[in-house]
Protein backbone atom coordinates (compact mmCIF):
# COMPACT_ATOMS: atom_id res chain seq x y z
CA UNK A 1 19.53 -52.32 -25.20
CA UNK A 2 16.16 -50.43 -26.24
CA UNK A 3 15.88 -46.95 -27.54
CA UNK A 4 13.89 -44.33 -25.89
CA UNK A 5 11.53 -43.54 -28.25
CA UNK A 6 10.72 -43.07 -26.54
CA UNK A 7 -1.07 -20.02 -43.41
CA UNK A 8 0.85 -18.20 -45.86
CA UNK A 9 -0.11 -17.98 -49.78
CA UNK A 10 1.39 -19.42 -52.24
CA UNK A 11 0.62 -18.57 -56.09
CA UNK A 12 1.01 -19.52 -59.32
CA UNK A 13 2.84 -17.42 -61.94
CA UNK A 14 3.88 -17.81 -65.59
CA UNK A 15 6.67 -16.11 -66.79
CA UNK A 16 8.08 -16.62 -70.11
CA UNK A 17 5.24 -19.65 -70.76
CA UNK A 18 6.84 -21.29 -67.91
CA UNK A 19 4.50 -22.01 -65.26
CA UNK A 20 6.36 -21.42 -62.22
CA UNK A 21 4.91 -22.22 -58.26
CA UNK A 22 6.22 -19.39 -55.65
CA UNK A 23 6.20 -19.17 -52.08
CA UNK A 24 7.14 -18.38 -48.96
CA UNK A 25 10.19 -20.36 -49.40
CA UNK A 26 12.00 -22.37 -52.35
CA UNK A 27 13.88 -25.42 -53.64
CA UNK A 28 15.53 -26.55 -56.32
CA UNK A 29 13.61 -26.66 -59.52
CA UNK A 30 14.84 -29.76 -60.96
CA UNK A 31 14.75 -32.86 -59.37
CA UNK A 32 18.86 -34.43 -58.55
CA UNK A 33 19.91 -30.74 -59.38
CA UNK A 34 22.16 -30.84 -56.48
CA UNK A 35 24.66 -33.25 -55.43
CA UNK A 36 24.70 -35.89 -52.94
CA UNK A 37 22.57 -35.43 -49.86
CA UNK A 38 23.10 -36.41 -46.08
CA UNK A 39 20.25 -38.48 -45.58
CA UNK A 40 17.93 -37.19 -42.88
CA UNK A 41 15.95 -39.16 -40.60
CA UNK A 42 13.33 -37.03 -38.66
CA UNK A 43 12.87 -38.15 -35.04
CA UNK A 44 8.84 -38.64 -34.84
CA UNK A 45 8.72 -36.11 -31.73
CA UNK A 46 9.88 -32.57 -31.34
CA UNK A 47 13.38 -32.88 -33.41
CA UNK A 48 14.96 -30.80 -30.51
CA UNK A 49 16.40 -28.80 -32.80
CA UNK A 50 17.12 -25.16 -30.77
CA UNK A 51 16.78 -21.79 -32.59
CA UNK A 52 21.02 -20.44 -32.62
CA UNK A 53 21.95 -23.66 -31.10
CA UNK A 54 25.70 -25.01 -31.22
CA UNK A 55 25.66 -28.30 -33.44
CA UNK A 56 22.48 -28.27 -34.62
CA UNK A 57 20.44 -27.82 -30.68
CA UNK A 58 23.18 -30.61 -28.45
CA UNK A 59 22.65 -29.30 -25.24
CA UNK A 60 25.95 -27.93 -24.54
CA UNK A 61 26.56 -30.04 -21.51
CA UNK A 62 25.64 -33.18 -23.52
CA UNK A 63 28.18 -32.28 -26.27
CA UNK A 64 30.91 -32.16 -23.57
CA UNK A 65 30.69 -35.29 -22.34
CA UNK A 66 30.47 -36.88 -25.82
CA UNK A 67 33.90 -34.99 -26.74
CA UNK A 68 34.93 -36.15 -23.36
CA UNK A 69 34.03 -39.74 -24.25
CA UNK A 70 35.87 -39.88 -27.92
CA UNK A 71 39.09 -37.94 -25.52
CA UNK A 72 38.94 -40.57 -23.41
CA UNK A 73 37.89 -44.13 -24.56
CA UNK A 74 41.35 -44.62 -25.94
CA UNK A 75 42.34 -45.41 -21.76
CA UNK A 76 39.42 -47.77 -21.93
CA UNK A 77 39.80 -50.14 -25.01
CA UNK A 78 43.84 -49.46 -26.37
CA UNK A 79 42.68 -50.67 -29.62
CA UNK A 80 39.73 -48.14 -30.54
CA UNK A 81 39.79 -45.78 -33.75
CA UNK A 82 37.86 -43.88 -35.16
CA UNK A 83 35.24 -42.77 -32.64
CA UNK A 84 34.71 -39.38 -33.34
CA UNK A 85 32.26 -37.58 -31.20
CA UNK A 86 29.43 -37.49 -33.65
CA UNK A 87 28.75 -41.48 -33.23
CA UNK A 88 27.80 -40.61 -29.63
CA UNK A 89 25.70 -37.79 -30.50
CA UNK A 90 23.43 -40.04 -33.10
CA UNK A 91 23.07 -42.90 -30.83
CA UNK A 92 22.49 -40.52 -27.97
CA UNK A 93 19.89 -38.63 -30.54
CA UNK A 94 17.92 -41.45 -31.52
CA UNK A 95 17.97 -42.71 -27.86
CA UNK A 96 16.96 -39.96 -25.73
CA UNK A 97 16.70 -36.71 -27.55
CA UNK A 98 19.94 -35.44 -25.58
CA UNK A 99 18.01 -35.50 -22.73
CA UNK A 100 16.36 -32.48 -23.91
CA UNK A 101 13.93 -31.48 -21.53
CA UNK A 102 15.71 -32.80 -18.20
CA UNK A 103 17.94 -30.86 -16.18
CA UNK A 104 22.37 -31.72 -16.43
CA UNK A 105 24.17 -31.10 -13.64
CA UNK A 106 27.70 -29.76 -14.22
CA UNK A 107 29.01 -33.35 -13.10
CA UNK A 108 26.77 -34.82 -15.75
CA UNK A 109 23.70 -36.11 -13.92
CA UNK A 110 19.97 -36.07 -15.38
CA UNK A 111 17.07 -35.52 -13.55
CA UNK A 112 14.55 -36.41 -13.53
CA UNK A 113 16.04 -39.49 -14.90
CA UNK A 114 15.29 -41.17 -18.55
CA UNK A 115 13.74 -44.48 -17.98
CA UNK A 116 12.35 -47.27 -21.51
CA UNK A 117 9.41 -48.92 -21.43
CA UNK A 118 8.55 -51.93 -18.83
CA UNK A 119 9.98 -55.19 -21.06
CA UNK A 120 7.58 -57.33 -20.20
CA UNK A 121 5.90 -58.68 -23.58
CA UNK A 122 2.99 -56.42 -23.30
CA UNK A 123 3.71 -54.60 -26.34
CA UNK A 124 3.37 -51.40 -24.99
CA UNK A 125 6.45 -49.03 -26.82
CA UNK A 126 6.90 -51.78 -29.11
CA UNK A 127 8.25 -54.39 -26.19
CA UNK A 128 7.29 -57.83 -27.05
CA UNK A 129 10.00 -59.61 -25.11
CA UNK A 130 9.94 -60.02 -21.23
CA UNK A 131 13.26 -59.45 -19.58
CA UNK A 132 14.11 -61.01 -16.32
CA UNK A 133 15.00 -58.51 -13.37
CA UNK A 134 18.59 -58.56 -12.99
CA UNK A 135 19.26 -55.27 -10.89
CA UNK A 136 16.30 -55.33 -8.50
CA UNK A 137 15.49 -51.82 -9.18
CA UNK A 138 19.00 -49.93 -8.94
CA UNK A 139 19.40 -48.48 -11.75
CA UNK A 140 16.00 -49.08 -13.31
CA UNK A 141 13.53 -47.95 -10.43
CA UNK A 142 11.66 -51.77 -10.66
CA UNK A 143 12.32 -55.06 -9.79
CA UNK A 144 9.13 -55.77 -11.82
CA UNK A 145 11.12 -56.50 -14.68
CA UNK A 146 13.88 -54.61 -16.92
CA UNK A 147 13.57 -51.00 -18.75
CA UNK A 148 16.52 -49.14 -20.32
CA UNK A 149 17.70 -46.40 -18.79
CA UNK A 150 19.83 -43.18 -19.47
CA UNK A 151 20.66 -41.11 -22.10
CA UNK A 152 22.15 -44.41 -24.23
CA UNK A 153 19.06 -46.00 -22.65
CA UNK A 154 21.50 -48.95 -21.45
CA UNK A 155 19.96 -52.42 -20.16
CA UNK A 156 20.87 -52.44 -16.02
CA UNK A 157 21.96 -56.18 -17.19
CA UNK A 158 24.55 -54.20 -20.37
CA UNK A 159 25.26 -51.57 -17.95
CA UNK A 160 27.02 -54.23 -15.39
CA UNK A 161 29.33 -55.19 -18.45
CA UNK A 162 30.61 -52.14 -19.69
CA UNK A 163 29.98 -49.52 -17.31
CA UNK A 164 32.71 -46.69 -16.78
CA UNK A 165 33.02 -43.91 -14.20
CA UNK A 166 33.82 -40.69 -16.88
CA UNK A 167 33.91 -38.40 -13.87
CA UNK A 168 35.83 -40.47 -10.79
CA UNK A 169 33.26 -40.17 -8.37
CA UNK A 170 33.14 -43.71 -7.31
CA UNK A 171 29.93 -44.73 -9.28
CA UNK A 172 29.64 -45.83 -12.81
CA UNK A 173 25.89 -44.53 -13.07
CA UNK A 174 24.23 -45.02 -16.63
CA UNK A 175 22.40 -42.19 -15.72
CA UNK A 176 25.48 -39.59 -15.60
CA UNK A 177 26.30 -37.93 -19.45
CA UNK A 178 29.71 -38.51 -18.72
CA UNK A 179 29.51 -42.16 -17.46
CA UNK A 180 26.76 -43.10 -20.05
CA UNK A 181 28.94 -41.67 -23.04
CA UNK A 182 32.32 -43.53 -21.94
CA UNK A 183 30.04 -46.63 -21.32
CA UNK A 184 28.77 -46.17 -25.06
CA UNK A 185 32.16 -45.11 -26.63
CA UNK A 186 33.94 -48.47 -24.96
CA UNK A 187 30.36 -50.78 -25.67
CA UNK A 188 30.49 -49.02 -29.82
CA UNK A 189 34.50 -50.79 -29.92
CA UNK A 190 34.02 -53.62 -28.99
CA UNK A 191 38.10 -55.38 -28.78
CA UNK A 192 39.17 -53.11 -31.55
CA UNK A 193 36.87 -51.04 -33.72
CA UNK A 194 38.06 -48.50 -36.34
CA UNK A 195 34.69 -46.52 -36.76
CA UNK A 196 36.28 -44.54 -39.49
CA UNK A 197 35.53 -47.65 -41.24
CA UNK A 198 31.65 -47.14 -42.57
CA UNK A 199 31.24 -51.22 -42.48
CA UNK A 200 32.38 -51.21 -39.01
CA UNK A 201 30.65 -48.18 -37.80
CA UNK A 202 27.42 -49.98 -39.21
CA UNK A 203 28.61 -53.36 -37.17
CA UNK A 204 28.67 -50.94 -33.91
CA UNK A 205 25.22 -49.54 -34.31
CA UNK A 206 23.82 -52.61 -35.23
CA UNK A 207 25.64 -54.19 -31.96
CA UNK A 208 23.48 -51.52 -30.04
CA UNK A 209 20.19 -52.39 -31.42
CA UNK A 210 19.32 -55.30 -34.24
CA UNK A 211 17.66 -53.16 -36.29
CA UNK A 212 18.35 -52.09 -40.36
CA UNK A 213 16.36 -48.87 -39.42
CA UNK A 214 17.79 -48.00 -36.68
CA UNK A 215 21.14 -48.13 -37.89
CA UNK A 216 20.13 -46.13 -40.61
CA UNK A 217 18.24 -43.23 -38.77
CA UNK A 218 21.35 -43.31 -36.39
CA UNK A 219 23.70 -42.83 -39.27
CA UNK A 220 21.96 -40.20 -40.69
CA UNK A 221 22.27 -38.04 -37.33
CA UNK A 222 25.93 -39.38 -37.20
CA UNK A 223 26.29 -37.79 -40.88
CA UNK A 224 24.88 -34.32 -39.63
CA UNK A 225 26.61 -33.84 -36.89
CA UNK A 226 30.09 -34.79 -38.77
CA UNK A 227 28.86 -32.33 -41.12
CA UNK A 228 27.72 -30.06 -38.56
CA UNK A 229 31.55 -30.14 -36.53
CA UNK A 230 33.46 -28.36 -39.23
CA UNK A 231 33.48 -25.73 -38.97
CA UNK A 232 35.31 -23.35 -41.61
CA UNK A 233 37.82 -20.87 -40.28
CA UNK A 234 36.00 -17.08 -40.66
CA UNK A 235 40.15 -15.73 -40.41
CA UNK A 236 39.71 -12.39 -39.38
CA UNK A 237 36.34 -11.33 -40.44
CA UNK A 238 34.27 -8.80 -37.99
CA UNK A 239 31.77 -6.81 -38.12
CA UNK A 240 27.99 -7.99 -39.29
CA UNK A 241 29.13 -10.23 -41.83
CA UNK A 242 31.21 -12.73 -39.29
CA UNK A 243 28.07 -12.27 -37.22
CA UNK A 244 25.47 -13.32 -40.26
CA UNK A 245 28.38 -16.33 -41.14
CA UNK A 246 28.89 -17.44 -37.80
CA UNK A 247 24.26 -17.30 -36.87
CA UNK A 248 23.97 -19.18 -40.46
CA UNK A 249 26.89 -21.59 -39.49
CA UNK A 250 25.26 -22.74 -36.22
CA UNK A 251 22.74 -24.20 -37.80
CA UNK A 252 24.15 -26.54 -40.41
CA UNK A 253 22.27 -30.15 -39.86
CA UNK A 254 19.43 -28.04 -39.09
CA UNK A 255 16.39 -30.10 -41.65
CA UNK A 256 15.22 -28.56 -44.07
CA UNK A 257 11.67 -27.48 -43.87
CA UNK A 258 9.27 -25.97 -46.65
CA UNK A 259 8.31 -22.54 -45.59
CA UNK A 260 10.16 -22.63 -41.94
CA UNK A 261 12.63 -20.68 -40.22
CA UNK A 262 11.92 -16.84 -39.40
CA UNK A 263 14.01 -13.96 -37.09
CA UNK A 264 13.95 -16.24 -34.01
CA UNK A 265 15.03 -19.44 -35.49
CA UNK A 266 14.54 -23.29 -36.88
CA UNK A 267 10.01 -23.29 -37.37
CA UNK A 268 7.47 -25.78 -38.17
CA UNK A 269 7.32 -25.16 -41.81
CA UNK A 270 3.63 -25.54 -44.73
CA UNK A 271 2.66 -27.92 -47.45
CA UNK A 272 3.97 -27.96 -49.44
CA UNK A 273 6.75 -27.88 -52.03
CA UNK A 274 6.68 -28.19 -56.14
CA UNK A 275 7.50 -31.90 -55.24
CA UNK A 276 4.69 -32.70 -52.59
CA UNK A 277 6.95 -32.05 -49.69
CA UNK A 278 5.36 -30.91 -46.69
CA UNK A 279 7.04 -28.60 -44.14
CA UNK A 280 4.64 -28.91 -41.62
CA UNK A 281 5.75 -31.63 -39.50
CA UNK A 282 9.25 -30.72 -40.15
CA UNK A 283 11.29 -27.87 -37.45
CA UNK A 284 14.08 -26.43 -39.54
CA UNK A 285 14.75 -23.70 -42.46
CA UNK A 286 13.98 -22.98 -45.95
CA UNK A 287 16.61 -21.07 -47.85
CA UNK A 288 14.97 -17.79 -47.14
CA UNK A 289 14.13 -18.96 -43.79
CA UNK A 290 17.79 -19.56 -43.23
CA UNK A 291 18.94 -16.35 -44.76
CA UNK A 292 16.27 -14.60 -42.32
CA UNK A 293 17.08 -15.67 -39.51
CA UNK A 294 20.90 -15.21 -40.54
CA UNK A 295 20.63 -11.70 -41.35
CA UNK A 296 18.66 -10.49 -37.94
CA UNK A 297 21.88 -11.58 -35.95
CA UNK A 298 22.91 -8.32 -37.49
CA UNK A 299 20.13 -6.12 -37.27
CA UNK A 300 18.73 -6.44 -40.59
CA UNK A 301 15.42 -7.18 -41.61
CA UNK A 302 14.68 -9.08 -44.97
CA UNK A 303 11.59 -9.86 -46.59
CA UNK A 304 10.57 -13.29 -46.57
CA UNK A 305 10.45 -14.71 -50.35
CA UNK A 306 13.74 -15.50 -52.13
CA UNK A 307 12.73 -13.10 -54.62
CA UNK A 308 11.91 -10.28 -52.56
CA UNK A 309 14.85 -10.63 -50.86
CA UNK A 310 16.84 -9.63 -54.41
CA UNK A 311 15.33 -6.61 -53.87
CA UNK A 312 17.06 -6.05 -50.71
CA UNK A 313 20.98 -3.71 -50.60
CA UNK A 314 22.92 -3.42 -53.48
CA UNK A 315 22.35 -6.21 -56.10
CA UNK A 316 25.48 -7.62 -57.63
CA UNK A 317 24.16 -8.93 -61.32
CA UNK A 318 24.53 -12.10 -62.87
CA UNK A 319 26.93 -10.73 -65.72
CA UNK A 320 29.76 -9.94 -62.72
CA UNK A 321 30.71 -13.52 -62.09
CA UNK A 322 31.22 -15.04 -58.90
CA UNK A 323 34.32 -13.78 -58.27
CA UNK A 324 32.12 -10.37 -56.98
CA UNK A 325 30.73 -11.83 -54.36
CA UNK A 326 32.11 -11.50 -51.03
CA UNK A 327 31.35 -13.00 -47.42
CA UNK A 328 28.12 -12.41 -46.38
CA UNK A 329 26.64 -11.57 -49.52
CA UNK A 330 23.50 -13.55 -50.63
CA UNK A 331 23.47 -15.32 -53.86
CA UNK A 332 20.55 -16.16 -56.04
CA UNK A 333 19.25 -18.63 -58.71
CA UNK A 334 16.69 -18.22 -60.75
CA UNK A 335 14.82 -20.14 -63.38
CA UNK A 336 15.13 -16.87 -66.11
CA UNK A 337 18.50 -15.79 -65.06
CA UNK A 338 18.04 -11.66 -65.80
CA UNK A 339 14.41 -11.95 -64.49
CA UNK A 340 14.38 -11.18 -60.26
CA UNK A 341 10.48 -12.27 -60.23
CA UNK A 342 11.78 -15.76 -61.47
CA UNK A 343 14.14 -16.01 -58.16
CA UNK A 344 13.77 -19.31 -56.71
CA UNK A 345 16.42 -19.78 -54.09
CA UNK A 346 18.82 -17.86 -51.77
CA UNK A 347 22.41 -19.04 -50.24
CA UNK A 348 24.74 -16.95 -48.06
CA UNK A 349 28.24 -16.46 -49.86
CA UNK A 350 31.27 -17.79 -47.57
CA UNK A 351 33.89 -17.28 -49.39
CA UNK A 352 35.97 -20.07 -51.54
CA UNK A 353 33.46 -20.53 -53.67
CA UNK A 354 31.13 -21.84 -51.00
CA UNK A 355 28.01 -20.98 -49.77
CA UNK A 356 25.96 -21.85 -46.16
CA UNK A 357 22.98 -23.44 -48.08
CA UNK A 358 19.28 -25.01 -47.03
CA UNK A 359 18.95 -26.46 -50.03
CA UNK A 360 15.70 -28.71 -50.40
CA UNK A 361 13.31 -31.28 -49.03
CA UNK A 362 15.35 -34.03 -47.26
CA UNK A 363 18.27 -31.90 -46.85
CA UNK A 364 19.89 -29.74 -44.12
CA UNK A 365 21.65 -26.71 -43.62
CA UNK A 366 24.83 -27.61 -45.37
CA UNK A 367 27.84 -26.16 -47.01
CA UNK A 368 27.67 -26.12 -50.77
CA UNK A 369 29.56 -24.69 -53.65
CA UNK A 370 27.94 -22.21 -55.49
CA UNK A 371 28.13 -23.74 -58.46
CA UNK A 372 25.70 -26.41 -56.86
CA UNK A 373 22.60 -24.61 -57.54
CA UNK A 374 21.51 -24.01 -61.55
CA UNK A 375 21.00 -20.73 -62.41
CA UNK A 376 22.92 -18.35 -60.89
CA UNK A 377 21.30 -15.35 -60.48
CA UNK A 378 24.12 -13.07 -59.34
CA UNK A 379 23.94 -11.44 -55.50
CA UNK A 380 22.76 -8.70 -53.57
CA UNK A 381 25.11 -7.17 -50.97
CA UNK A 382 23.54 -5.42 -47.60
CA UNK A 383 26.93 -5.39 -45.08
């Protein structure tokens, strides 16, 4: 198997003798502030990341027939654990974008259909082996060779092994979401698999394509979209705060981009950050971005800086404690606790001591405790 790989302002300020950088967005200030990070790899196109998107931008008819997959691959190989729909949404992420950009038919076909380089040595998409024919064009389009094809981007050759008919039509078709996935859940178990296991999840992924980088870019998405499925219980909130919560929410494994995000959603972000981290090439959210965006899902407007944003409804100080914060409420740290101008990043209070947080370079949209962040800052309350 192959994979388908397929100006704002910024100033200087001191305050206090501390010379402080400002921006549109912010970060933390001190390098391994925060705790551990869900590492992030960055497809090199378009991240297909959509603006309010469920699971960080899974086309919603690709996300069913992963869930379908993990439902049902139990019926396929009796000895399977583990396989949680997020494995199928990272391999299917590194593979084909989601097929992002094709058309899914409610009984899970793609068109037009997702076709991998010719492998025939030439080098061309990184190829350097030549594969033999072995489906005279069914499922590949050419009996000039081999290509991968489908959202798993499956070998025709592969396909003929563990091909499965998700949908009962008659035709295990590599590329149908719902035959591809089950094909990919029963091909990741091998006899037995528990992909709980990280060692064994790593053997899978490594099964689908010998490569140390790939298994590590499609861990990565694996880890956001775990992170990304839970999602915490809002009880019996209403109102504009459940609908700030539940905008901010739906974009946790969002990346986090310097200076992007904005009313509409995820943006290209600018260079660059107090650590040299550009946004530019990077779709996603800052924390103000995030908070932005958030806050427009209920009619409300906020400026665009951290700081300015303290500015913004009733601020809750520093000296209240935590405990005065409530859902919805957004909380701030600042280098000069007791100084607003010194304001470097914004988080949106859940509740529980938690916050929905874009925290910094490398990162995404995550949940975080409050106490994550140095410097608390107190809040600001505008629901």
């Amino acid at each position: 198997m192959r994979g388908f790989r397929g100006r704002r302002i910024s100033r200087w300020v001191c305050v206090g003798g501390l010379l402080l950088f400002t921006a549109v967005c912010c970060t933390a200030p001190i390098a391994g502030a925060i705790g551990a990070v869900t590492a992030l790899q960055t497809a090199a196109d378009d991240s297909g990341i959509a603006e309010g998107g469920s699971v960080a931008g899974i086309p919603p008819r690709m996300l069913t027939a992963y869930e379908r997959a993990a439902a049902q691959v139990g019926g396929k190989v009796p000895k399977c654990r583990g396989l949680a729909w997020p494995v199928l949404a990272g391999i299917a992420k590194v593979e084909s974008n989601h097929a992002i950009g094709r058309s899914i038919a409610a009984d899970g076909g793609i068109r037009p259909k997702i076709y991998g380089v010719l492998l025939n040595g030439s080098g061309a998409g990184g190829n350097t082996t030549t594969v033999t024919d072995t489906d005279g064009g069914k499922w590949d389009g050419t009996a000039n060779g081999e290509r991968a094809v489908g959202p798993f981007q499956f070998l025709p050759s592969t396909w003929e092994n563990v091909g499965e008919d998700a949908n009962s039509d008659g035709t295990a078709d590599p590329h149908n979401a719902d035959d591809a996935a089950l094909g990919a859940a029963a091909y990741l178990c091998g006899n037995g698999r528990d992909l709980a296991q990280r060692a064994q999840l790593k053997a899978a992924v490594f099964q689908y394509n010998h490569s140390e980088a790939y298994v590590e870019n499609v861990l990565g998405w694996i880890d956001q979209y775990t992170a990304a499925a839970r999602t915490p219980d809002l009880g019996r909130m209403s109102g504009k705060a459940k609908n700030v919560l539940d905008a901010a929410l739906s974009q946790r494994g969002v990346p986090y981009s310097w200076g992007g995000g904005n009313t509409s959603g995820a943006s290209y972000g600018i260079c660059c950050s107090p650590s040299g981290k550009s946004g530019a090439a990077v779709k996603g959210f800052d924390c103000s971005g995030l908070t932005t965006y958030a806050y427009a899902h209920a009619g409300i407007r906020l400026p665009r800086t951290a700081a300015a944003q303290a500015s913004a409804g009733r601020r809750i100080p520093a000296s209240l404690g935590k405990g005065s914060l409530r859902a919805g409420d957004l909380v701030f740290y600042a280098y000069a606790p007791g100084r607003d101008s010194t304001i470097y990043h914004v988080g949106i209070y859940l509740g529980g001591g938690q916050m929905v947080n874009a925290p910094r370079p490398g990162a995404v949209v995550r949940l975080d405790a409050v106490d994550a962040m140095p410097g608390f800052a107190g809040g600001a309350r505008l629901l």
